[in-house]
N, C-alpha and C. Protein backbone atom coordinates (compact mmCIF):
# COMPACT_ATOMS: atom_id res chain seq x y z
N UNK A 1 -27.38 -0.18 -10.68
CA UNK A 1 -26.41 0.66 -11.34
C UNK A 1 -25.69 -0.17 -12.41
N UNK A 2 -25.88 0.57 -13.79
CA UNK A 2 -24.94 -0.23 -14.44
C UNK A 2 -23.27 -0.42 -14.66
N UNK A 3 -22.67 -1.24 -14.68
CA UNK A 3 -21.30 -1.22 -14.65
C UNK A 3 -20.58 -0.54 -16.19
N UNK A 4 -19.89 0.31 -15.99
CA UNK A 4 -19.15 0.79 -17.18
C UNK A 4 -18.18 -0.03 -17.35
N UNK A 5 -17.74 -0.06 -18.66
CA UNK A 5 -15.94 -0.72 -18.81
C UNK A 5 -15.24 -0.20 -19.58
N UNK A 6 -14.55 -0.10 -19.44
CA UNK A 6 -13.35 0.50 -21.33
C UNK A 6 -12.57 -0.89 -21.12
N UNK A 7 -12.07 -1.34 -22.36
CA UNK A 7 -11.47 -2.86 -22.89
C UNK A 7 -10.27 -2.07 -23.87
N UNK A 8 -9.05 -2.50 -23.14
CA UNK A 8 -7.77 -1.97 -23.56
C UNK A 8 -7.24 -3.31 -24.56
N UNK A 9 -6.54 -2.94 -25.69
CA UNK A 9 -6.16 -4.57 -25.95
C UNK A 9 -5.01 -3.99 -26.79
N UNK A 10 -4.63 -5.25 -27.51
CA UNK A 10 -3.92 -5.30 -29.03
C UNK A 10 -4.12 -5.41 -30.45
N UNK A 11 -3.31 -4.22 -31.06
CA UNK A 11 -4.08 -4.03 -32.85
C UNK A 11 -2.61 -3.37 -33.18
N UNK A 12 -2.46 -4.51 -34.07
CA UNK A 12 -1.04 -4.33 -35.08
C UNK A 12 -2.40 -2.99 -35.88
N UNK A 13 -0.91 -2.15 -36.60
CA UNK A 13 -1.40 -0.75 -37.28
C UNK A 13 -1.91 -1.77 -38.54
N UNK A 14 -1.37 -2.45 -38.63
CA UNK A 14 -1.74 -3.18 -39.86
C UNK A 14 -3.71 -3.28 -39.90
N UNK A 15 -3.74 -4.24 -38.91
CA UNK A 15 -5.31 -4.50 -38.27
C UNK A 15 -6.15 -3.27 -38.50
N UNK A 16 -5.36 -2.23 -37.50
CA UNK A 16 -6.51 -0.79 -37.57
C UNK A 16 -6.80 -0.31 -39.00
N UNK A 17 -5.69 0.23 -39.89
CA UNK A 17 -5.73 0.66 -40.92
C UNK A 17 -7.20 -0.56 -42.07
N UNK A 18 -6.42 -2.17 -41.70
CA UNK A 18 -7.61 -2.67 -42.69
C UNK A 18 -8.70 -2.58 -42.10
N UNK A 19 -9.46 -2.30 -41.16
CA UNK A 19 -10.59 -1.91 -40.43
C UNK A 19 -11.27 -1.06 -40.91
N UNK A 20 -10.28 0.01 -41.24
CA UNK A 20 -10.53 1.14 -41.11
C UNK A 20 -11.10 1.29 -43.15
N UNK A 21 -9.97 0.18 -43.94
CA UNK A 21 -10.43 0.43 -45.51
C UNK A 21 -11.71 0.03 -45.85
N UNK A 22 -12.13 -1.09 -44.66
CA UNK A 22 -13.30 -1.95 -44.77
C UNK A 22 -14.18 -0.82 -44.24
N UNK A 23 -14.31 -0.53 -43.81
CA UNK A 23 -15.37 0.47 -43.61
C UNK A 23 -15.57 1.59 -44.22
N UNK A 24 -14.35 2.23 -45.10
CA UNK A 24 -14.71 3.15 -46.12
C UNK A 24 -15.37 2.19 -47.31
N UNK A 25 -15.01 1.15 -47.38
CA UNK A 25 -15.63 0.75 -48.86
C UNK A 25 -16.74 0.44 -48.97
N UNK A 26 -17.05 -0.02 -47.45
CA UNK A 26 -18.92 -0.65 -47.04
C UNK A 26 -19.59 0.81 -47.47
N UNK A 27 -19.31 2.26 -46.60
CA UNK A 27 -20.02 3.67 -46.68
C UNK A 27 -20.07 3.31 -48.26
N UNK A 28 -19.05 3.68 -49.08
CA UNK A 28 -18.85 3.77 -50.45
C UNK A 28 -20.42 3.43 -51.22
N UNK A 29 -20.38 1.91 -50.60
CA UNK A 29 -21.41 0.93 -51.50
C UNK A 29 -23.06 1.58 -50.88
N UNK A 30 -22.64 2.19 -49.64
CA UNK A 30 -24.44 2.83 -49.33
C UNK A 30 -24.54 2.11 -48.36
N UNK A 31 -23.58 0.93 -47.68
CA UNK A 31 -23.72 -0.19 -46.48
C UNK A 31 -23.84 0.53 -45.17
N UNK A 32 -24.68 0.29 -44.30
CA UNK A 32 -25.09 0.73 -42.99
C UNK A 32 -23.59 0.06 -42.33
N UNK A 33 -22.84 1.02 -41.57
CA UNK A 33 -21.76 0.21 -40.75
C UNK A 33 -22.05 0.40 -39.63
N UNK A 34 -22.14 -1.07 -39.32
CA UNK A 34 -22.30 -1.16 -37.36
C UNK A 34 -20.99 -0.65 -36.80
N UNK A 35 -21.50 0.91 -35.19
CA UNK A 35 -20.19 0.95 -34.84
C UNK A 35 -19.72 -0.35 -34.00
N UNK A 36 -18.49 -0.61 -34.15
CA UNK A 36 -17.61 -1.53 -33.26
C UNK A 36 -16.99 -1.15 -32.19
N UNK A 37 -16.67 -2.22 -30.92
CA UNK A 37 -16.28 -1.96 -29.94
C UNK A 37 -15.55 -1.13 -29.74
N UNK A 38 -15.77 0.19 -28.98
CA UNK A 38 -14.65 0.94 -29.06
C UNK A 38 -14.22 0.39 -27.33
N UNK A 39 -12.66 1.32 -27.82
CA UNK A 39 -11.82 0.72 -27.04
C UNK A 39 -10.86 1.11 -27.55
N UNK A 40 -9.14 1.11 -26.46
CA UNK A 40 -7.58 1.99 -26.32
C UNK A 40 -6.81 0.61 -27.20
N UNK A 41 -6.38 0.76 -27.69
CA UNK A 41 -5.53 -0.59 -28.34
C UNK A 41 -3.90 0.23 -28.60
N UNK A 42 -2.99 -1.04 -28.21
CA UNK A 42 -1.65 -0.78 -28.55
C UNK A 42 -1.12 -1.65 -29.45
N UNK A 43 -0.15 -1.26 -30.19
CA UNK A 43 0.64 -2.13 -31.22
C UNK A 43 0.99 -3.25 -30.75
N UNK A 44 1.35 -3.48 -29.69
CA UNK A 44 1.78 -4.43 -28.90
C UNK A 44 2.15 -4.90 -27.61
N UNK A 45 2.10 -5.86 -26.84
CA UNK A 45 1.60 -6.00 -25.67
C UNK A 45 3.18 -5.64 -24.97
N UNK A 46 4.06 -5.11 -25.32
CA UNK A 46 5.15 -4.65 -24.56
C UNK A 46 5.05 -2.82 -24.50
N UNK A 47 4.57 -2.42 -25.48
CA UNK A 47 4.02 -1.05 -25.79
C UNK A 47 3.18 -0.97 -24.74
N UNK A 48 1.51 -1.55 -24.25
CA UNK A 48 0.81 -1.66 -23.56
C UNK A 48 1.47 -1.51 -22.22
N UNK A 49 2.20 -2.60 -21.88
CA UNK A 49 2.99 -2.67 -20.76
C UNK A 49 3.86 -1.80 -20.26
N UNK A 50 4.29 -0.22 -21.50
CA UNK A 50 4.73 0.58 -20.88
C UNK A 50 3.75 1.63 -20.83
N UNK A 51 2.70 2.10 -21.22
CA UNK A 51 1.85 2.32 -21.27
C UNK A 51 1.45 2.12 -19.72
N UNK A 52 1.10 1.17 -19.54
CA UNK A 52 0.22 1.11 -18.69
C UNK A 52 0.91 0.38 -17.17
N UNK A 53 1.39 1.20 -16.54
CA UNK A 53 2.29 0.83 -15.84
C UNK A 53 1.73 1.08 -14.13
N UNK A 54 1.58 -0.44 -13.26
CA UNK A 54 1.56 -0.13 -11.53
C UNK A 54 1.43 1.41 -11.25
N UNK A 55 2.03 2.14 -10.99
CA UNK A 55 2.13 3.31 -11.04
C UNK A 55 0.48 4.14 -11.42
N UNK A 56 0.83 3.89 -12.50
CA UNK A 56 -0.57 4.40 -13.39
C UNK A 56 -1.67 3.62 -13.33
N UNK A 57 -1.84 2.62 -13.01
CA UNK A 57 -2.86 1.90 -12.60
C UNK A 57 -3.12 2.26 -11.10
N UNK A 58 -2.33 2.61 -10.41
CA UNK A 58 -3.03 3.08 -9.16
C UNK A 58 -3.49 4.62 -9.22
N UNK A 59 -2.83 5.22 -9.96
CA UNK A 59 -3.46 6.28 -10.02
C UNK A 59 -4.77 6.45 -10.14
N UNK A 60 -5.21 5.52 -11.27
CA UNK A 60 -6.45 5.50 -11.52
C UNK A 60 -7.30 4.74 -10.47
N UNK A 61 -6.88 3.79 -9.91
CA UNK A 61 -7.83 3.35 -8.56
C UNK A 61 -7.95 4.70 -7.45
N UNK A 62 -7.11 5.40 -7.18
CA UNK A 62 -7.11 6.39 -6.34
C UNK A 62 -7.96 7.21 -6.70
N UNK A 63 -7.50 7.83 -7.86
CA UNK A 63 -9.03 8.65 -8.29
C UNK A 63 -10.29 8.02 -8.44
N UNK A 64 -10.46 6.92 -8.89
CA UNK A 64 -11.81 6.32 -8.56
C UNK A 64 -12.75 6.38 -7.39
N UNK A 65 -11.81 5.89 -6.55
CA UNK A 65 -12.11 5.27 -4.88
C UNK A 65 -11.76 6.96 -4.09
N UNK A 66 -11.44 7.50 -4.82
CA UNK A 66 -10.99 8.32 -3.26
C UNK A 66 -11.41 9.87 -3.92
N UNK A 67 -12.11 10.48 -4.99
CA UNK A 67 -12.01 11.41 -6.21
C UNK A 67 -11.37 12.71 -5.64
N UNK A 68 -10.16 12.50 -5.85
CA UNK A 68 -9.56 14.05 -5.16
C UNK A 68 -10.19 15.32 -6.15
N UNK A 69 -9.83 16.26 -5.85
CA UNK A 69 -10.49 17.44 -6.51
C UNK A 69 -9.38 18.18 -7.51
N UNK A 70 -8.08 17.75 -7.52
CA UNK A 70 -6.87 18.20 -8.44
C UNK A 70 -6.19 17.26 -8.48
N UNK A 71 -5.20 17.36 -9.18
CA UNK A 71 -4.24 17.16 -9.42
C UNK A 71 -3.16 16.96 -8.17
N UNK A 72 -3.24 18.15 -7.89
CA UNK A 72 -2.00 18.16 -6.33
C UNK A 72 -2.38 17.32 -4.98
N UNK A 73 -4.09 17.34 -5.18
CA UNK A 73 -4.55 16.52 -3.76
C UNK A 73 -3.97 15.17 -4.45
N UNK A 74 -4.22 14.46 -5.74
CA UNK A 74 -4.29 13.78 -5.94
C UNK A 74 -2.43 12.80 -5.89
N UNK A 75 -1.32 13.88 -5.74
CA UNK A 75 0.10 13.70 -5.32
C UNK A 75 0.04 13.20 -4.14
N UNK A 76 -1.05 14.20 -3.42
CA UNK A 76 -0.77 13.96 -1.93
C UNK A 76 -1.22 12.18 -1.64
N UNK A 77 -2.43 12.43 -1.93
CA UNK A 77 -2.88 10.95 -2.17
C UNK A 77 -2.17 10.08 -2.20
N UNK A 78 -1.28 10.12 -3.05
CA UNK A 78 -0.16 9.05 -3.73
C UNK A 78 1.32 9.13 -2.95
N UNK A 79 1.47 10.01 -2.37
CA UNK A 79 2.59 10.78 -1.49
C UNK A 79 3.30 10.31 -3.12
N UNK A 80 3.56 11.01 -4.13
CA UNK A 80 4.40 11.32 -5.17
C UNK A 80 4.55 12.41 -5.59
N UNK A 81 5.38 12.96 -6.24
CA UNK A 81 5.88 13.58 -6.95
C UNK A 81 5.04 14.73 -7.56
N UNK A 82 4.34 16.03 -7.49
CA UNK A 82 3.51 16.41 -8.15
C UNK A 82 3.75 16.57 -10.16
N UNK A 83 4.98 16.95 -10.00
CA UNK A 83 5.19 17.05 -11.68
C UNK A 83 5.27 15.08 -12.35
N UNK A 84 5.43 14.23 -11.59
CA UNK A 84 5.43 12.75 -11.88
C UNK A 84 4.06 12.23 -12.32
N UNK A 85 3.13 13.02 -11.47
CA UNK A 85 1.93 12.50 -11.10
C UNK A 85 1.02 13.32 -12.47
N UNK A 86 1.07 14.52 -12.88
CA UNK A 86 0.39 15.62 -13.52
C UNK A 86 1.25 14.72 -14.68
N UNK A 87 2.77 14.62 -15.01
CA UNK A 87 2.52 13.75 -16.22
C UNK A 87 2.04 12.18 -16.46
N UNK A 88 2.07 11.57 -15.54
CA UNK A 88 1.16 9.98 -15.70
C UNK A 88 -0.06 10.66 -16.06
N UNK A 89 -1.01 11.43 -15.18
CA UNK A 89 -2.56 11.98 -15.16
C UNK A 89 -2.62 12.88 -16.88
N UNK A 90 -1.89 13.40 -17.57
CA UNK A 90 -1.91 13.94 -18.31
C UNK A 90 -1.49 12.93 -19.64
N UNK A 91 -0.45 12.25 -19.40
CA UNK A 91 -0.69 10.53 -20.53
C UNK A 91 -1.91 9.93 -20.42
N UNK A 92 -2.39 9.45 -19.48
CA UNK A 92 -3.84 8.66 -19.01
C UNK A 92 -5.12 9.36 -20.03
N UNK A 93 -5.20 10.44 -19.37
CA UNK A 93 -5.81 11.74 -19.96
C UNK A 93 -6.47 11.53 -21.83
N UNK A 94 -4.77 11.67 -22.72
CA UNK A 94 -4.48 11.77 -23.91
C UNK A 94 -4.52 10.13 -24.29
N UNK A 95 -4.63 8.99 -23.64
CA UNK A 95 -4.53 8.00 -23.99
C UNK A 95 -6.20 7.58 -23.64
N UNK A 96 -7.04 8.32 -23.46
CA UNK A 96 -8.42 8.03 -22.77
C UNK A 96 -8.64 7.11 -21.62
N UNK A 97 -7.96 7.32 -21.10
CA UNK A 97 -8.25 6.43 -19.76
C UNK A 97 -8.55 7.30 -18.50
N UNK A 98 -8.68 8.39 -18.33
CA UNK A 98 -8.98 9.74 -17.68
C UNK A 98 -9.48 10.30 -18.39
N UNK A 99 -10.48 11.67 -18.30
CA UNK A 99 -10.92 12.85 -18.65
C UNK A 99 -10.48 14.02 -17.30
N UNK A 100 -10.51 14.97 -17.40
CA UNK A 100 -9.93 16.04 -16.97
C UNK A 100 -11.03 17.18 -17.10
N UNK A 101 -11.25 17.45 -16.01
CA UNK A 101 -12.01 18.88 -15.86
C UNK A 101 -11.30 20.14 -15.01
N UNK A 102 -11.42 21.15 -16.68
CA UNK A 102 -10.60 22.09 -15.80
C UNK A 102 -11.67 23.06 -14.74
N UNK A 103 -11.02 23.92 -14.08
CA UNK A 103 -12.32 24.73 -13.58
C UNK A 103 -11.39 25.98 -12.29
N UNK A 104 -12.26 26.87 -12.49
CA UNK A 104 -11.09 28.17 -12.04
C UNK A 104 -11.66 27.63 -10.56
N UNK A 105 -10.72 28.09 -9.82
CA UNK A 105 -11.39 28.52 -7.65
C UNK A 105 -10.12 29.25 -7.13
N UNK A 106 -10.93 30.30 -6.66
CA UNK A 106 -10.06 31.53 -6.03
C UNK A 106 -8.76 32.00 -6.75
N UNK A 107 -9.34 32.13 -8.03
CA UNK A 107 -8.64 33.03 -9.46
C UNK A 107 -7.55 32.30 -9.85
N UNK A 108 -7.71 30.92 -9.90
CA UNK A 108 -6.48 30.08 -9.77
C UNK A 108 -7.55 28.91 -10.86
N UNK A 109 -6.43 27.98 -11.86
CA UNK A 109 -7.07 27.16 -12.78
C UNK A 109 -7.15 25.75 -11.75
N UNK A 110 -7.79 25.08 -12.03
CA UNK A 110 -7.84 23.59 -11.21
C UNK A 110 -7.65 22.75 -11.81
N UNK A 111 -7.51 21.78 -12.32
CA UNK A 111 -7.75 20.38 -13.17
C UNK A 111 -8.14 19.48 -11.92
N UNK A 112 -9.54 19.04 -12.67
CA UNK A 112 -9.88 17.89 -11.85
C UNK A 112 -9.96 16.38 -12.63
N UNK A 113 -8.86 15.22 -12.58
CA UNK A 113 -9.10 13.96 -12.78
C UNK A 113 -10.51 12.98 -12.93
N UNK A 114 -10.94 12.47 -13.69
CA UNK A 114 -11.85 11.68 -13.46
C UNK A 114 -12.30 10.48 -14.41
N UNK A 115 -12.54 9.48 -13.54
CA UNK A 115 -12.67 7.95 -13.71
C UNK A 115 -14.38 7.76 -14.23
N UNK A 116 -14.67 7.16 -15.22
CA UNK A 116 -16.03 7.46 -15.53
C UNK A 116 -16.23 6.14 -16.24
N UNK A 117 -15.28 5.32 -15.38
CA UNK A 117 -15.91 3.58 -15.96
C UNK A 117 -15.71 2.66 -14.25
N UNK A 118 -16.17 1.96 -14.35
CA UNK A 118 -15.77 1.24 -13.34
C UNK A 118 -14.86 -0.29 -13.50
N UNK A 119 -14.79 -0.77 -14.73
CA UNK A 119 -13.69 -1.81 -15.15
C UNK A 119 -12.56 -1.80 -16.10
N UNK A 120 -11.77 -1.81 -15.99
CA UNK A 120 -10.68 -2.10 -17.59
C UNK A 120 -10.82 -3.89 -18.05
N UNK A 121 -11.21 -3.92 -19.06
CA UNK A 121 -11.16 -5.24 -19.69
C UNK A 121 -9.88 -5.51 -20.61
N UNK A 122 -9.44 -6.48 -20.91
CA UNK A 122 -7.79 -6.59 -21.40
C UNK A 122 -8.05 -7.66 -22.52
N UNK A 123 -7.91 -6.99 -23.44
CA UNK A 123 -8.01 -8.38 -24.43
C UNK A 123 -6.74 -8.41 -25.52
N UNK A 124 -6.57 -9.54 -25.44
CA UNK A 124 -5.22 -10.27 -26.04
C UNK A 124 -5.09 -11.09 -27.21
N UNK A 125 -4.86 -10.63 -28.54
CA UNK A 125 -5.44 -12.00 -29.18
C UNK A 125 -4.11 -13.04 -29.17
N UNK A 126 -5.29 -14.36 -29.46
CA UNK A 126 -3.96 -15.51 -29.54
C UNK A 126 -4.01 -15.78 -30.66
């Protein structure tokens, strides 16, 4: 089985944006652009750090290891908060570190959580 990862790191807007000119100007010239690592990046590693908080890091081990089927099993799981939990799972979500499947059962909507890497990699530049 192969191992998945997503690699969370740091990118001043500065960084992304010139990334981002360099690669319009390569298309421009007719240049083949290799895609690059994708991956969640924050402005900065105190941003990250709220971001990505104990809390929310277990969330995501729980759903990994244990794949509840909602949202609410997934409170229970955690014995937290259901509206605490649906907004961490719903940041995670919008920040790509979760995907979310909705899906109706017994005329009722579901959201189901889900983990579809098996590592976070952390990179830091010095």
């Amino acid at each position: 089985m192969r191992i998945k990862n997503v690699t969370i790191g740091i990118k001043s807007i500065e960084e992304v944006l010139n990334n981002a000119k360099d690669v319009m100007k390569r298309l421009e010239r007719g240049e083949k652009v290799r895609k690059r690592k994708s991956g969640i990046y924050f402005e900065s590693l105190e941003v990250m750090r709220k971001a990505i908080t104990p809390e929310r890091v277990k969330i995501i081990q729980v759903i990994k290891g244990r794949h509840p089927k909602s949202i609410y099993e997934l409170a229970k799981l955690l014995n937290r908060n259901l509206k605490n939990v649906a907004d961490d799972v719903h940041y995670l979500a919008e920040i790509g570190l979760l995907e979310l499947e909705k899906a109706k059962s017994n005329g009722r909507e579901k959201t189901t959580p889900l983990v579809n890497y098996d590592k976070i990699l952390l990179e830091i530049p010095v």
